[in-house]
PDB file of N, CA and C in Angstrom:
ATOM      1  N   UNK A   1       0.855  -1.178   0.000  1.00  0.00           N
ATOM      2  CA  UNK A   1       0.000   0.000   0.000  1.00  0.00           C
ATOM      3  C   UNK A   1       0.895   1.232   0.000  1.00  0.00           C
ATOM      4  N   UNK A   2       0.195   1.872  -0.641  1.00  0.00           N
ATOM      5  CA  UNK A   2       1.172   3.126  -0.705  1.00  0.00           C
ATOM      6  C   UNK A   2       0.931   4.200   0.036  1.00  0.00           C
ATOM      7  N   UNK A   3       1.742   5.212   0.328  1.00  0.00           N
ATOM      8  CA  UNK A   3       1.085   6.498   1.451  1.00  0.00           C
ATOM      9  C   UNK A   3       0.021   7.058   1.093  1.00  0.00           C
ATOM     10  N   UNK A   4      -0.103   7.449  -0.367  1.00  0.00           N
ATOM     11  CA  UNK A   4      -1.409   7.781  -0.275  1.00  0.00           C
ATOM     12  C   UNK A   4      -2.490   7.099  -0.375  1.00  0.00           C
ATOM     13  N   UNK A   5      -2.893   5.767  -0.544  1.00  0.00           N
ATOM     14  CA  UNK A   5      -3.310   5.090  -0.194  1.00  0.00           C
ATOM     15  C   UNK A   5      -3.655   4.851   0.914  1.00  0.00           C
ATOM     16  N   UNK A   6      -2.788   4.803   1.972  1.00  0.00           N
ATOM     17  CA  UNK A   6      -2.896   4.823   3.389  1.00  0.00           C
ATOM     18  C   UNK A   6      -3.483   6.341   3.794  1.00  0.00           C
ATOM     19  N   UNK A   7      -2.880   7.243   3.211  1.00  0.00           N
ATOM     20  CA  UNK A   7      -3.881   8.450   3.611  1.00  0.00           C
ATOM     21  C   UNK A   7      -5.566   8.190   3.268  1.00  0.00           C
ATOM     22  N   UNK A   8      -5.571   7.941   1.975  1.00  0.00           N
ATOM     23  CA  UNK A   8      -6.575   8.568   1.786  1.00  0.00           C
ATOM     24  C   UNK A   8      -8.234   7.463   2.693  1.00  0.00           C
ATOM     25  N   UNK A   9      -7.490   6.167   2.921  1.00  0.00           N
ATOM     26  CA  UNK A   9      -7.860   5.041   3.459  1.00  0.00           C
ATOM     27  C   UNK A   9      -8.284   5.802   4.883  1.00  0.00           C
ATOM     28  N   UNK A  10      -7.373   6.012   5.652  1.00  0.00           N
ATOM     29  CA  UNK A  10      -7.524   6.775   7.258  1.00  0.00           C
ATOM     30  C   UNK A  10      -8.309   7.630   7.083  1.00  0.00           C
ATOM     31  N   UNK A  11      -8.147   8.751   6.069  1.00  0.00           N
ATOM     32  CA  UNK A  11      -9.299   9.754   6.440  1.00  0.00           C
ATOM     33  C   UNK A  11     -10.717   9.882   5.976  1.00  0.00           C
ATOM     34  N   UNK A  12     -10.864   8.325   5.116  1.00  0.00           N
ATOM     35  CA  UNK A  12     -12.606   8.542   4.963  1.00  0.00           C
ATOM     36  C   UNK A  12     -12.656   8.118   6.240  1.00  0.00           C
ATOM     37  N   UNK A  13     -11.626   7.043   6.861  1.00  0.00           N
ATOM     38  CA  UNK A  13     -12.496   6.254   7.731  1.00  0.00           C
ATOM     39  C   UNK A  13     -12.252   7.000   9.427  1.00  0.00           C
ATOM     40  N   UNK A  14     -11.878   8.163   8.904  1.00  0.00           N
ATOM     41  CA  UNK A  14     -11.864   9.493  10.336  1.00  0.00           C
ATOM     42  C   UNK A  14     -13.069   9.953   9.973  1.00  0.00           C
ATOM     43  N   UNK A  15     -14.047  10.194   8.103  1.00  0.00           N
ATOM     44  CA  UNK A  15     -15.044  10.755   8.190  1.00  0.00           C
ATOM     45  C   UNK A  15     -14.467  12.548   7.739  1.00  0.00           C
ATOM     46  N   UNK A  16     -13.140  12.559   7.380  1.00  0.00           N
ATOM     47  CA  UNK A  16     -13.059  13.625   6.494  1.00  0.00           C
ATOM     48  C   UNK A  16     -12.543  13.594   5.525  1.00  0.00           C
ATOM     49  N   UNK A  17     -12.349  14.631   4.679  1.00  0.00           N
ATOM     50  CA  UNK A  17     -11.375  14.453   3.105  1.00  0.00           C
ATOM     51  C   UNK A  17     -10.072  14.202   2.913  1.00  0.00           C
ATOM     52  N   UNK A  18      -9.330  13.109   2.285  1.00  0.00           N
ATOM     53  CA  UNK A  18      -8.068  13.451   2.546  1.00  0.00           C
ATOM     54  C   UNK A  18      -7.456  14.611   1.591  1.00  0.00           C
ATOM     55  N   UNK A  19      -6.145  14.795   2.378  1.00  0.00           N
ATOM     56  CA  UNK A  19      -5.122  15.795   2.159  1.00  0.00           C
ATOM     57  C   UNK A  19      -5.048  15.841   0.626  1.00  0.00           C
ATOM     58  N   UNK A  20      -4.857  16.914   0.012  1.00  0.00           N
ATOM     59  CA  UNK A  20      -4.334  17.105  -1.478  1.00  0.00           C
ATOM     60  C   UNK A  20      -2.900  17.130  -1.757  1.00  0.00           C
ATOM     61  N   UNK A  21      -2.335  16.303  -2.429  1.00  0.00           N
ATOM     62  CA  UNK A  21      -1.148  16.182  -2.808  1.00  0.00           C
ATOM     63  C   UNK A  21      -0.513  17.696  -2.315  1.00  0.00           C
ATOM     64  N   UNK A  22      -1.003  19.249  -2.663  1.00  0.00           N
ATOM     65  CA  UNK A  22      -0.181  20.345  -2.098  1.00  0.00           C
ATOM     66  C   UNK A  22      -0.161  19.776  -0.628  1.00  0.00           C
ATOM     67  N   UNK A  23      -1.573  19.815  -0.275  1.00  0.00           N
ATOM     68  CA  UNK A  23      -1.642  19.815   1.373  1.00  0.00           C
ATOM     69  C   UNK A  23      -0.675  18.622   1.917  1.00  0.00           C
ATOM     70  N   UNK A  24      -0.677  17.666   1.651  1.00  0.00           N
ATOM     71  CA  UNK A  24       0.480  16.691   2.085  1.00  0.00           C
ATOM     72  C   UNK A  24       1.868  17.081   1.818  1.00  0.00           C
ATOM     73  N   UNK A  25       2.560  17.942   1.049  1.00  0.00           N
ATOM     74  CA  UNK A  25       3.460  18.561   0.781  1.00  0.00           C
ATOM     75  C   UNK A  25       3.607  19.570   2.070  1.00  0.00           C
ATOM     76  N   UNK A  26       2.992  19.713   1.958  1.00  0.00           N
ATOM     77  CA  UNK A  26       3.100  20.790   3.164  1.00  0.00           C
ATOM     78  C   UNK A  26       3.456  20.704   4.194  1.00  0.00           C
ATOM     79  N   UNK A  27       2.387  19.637   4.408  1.00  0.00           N
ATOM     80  CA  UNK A  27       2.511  19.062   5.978  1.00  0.00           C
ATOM     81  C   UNK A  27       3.963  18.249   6.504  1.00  0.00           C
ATOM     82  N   UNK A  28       4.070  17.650   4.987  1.00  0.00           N
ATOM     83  CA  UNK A  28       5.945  17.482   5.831  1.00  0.00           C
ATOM     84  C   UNK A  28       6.343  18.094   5.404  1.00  0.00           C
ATOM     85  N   UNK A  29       6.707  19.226   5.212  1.00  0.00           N
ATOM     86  CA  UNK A  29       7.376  20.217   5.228  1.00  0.00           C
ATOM     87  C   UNK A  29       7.201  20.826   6.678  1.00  0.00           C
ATOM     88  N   UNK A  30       6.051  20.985   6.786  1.00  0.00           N
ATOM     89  CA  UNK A  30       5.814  21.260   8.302  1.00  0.00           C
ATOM     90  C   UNK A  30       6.823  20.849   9.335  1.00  0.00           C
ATOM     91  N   UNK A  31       6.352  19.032   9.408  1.00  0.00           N
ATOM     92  CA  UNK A  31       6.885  18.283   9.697  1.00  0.00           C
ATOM     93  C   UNK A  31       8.525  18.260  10.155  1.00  0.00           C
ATOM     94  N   UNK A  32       9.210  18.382   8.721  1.00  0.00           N
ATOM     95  CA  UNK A  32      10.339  18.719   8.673  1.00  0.00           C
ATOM     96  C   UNK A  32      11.046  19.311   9.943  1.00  0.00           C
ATOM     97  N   UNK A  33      10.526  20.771   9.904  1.00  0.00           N
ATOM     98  CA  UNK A  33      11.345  21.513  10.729  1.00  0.00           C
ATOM     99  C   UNK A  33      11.004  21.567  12.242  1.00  0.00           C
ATOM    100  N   UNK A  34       9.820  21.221  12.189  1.00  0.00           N
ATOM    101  CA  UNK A  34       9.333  20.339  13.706  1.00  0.00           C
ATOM    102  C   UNK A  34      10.386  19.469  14.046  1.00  0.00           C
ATOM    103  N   UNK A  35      10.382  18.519  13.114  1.00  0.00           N
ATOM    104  CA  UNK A  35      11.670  18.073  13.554  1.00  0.00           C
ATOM    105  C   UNK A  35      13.075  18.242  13.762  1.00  0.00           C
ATOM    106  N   UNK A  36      13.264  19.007  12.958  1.00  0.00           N
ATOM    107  CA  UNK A  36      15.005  18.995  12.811  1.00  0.00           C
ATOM    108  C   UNK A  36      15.318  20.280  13.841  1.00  0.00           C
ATOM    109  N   UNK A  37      14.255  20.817  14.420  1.00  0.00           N
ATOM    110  CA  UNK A  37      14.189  22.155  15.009  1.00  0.00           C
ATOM    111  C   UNK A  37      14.122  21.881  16.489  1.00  0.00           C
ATOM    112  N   UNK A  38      14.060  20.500  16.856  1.00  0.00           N
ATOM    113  CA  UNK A  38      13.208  20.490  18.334  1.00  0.00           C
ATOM    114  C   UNK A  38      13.590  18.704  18.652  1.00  0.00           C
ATOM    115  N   UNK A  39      13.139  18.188  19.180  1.00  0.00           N
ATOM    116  CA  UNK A  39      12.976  16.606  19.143  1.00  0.00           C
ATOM    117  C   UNK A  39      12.112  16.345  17.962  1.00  0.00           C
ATOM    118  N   UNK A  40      12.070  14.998  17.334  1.00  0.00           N
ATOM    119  CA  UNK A  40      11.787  14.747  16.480  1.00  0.00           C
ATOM    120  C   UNK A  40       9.982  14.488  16.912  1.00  0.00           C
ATOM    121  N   UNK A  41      10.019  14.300  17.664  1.00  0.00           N
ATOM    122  CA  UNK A  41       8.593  13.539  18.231  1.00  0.00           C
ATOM    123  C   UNK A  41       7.406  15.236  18.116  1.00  0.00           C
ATOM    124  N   UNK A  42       8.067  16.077  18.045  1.00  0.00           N
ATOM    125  CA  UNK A  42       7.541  17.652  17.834  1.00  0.00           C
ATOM    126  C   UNK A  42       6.654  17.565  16.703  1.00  0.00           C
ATOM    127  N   UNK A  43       7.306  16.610  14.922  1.00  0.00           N
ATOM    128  CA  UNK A  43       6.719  16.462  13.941  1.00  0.00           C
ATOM    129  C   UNK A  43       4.975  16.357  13.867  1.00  0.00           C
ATOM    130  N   UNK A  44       4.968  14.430  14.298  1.00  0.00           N
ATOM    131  CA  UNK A  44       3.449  14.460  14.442  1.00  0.00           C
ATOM    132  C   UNK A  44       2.335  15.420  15.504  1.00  0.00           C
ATOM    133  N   UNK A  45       3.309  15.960  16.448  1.00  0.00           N
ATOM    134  CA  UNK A  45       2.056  16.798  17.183  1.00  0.00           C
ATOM    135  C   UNK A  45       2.355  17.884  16.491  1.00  0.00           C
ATOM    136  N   UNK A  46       3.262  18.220  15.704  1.00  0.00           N
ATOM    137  CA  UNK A  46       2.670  19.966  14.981  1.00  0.00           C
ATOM    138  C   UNK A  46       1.682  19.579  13.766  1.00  0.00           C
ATOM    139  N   UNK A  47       1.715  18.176  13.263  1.00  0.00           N
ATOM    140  CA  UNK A  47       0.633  18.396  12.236  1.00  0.00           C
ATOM    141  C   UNK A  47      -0.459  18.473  12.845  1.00  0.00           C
ATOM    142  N   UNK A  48      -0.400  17.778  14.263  1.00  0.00           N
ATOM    143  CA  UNK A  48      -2.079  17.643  14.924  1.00  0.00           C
ATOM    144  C   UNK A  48      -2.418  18.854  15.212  1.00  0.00           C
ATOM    145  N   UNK A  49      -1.594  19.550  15.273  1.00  0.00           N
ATOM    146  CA  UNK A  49      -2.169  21.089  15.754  1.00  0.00           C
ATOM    147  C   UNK A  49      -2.434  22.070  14.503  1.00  0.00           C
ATOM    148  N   UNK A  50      -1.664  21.536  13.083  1.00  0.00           N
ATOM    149  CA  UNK A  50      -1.732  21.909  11.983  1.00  0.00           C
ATOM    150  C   UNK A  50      -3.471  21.923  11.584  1.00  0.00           C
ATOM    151  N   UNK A  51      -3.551  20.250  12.215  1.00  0.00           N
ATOM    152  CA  UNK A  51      -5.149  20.019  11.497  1.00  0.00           C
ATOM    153  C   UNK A  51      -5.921  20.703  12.473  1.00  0.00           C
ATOM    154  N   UNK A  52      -5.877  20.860  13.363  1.00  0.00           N
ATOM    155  CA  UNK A  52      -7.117  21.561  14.259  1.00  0.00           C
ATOM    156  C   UNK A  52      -7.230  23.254  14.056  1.00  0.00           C
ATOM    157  N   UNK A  53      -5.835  24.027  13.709  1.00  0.00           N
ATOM    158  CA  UNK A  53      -6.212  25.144  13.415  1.00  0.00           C
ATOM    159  C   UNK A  53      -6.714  25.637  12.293  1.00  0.00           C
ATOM    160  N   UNK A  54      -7.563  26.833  12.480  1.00  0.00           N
ATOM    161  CA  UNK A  54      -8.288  26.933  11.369  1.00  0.00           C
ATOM    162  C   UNK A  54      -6.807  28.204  10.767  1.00  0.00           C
ATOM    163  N   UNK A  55      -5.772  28.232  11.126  1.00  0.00           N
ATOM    164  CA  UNK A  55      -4.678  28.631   9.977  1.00  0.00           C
ATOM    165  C   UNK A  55      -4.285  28.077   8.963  1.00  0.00           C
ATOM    166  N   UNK A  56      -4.278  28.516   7.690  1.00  0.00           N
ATOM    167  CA  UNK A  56      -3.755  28.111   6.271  1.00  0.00           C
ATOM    168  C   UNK A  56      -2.350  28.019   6.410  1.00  0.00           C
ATOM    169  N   UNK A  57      -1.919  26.847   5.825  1.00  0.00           N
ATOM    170  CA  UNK A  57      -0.668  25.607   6.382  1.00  0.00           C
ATOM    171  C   UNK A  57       0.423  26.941   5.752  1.00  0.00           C
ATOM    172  N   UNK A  58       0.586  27.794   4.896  1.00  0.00           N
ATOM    173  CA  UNK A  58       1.431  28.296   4.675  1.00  0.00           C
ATOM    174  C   UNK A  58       1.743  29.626   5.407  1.00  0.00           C
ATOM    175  N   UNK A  59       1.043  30.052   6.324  1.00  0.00           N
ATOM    176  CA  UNK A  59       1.237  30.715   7.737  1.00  0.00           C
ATOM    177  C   UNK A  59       1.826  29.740   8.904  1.00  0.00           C
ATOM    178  N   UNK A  60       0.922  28.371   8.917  1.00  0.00           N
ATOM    179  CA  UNK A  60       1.850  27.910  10.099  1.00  0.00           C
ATOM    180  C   UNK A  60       3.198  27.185   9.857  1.00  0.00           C
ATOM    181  N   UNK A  61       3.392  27.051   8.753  1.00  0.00           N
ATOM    182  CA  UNK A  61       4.612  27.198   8.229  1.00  0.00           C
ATOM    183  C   UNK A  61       5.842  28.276   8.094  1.00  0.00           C
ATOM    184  N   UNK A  62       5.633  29.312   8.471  1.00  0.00           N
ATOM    185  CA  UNK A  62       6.279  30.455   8.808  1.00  0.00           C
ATOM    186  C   UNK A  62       6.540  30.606   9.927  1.00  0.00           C
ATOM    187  N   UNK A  63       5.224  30.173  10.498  1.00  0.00           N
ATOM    188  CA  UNK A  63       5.396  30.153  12.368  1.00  0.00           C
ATOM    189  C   UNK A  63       6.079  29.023  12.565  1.00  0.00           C
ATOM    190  N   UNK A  64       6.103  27.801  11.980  1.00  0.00           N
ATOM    191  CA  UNK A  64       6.948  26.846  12.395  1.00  0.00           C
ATOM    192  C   UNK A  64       8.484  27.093  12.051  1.00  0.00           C
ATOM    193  N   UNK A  65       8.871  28.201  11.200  1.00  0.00           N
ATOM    194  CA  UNK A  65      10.078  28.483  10.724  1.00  0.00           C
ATOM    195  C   UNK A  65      11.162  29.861  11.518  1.00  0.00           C
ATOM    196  N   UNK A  66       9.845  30.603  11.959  1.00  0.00           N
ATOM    197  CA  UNK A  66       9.840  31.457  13.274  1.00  0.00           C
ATOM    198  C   UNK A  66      10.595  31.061  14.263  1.00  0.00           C
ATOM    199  N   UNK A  67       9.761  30.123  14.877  1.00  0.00           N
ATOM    200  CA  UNK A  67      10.214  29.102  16.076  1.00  0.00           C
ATOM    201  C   UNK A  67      11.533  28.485  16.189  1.00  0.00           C
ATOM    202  N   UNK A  68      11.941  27.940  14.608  1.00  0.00           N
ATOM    203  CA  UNK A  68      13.069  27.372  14.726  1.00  0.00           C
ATOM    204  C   UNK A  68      14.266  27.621  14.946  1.00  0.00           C
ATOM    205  N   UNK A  69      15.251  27.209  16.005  1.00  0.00           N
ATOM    206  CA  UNK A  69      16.806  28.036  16.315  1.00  0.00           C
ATOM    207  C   UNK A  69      17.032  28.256  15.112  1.00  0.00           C
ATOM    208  N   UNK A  70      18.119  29.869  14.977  1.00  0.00           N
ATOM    209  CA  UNK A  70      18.567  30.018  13.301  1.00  0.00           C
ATOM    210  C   UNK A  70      20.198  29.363  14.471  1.00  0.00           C
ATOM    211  N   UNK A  71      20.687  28.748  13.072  1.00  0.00           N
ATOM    212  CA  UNK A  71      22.337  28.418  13.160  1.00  0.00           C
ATOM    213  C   UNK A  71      23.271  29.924  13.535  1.00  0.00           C
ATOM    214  N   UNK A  72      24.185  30.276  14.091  1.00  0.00           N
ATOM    215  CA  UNK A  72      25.169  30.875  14.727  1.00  0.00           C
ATOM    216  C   UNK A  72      26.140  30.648  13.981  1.00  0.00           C
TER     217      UNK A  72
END
């Protein structure tokens, strides 16, 4: 099975739409710097907080880039 497959599988059966190829792009991207920015385990709870806010992923993507230590 493939990821999107597996996406799109989980979220009828959550009872919402799945992600659009942008929107999944996104989200690890999100992801990403959740991780590499913090403990890794930061990733899946910033998407959970990704999905509950009603902010458009390319704001909390800024804020997630905000957040992140800059290198010295």
């Amino acid at each position: 099975m493939t990821r999107d497959e597996w996406i799109a599988q989980f979220a009828e059966r959550a009872g919402v739409p799945a992600p659009s190829a942008a929107e999944v792009e996104a989200l690890l991207a999100l992801a990403a710097v959740a991780a590499h920015s913090s403990e890794r385990t930061a990733a899946p709870v910033a998407c959970w907080v990704a999905g509950r806010s009603e902010q458009p992923l390319e704001r909390l993507q800024a804020t997630a880039e905000e957040i992140a230590p800059t290198e010295s």
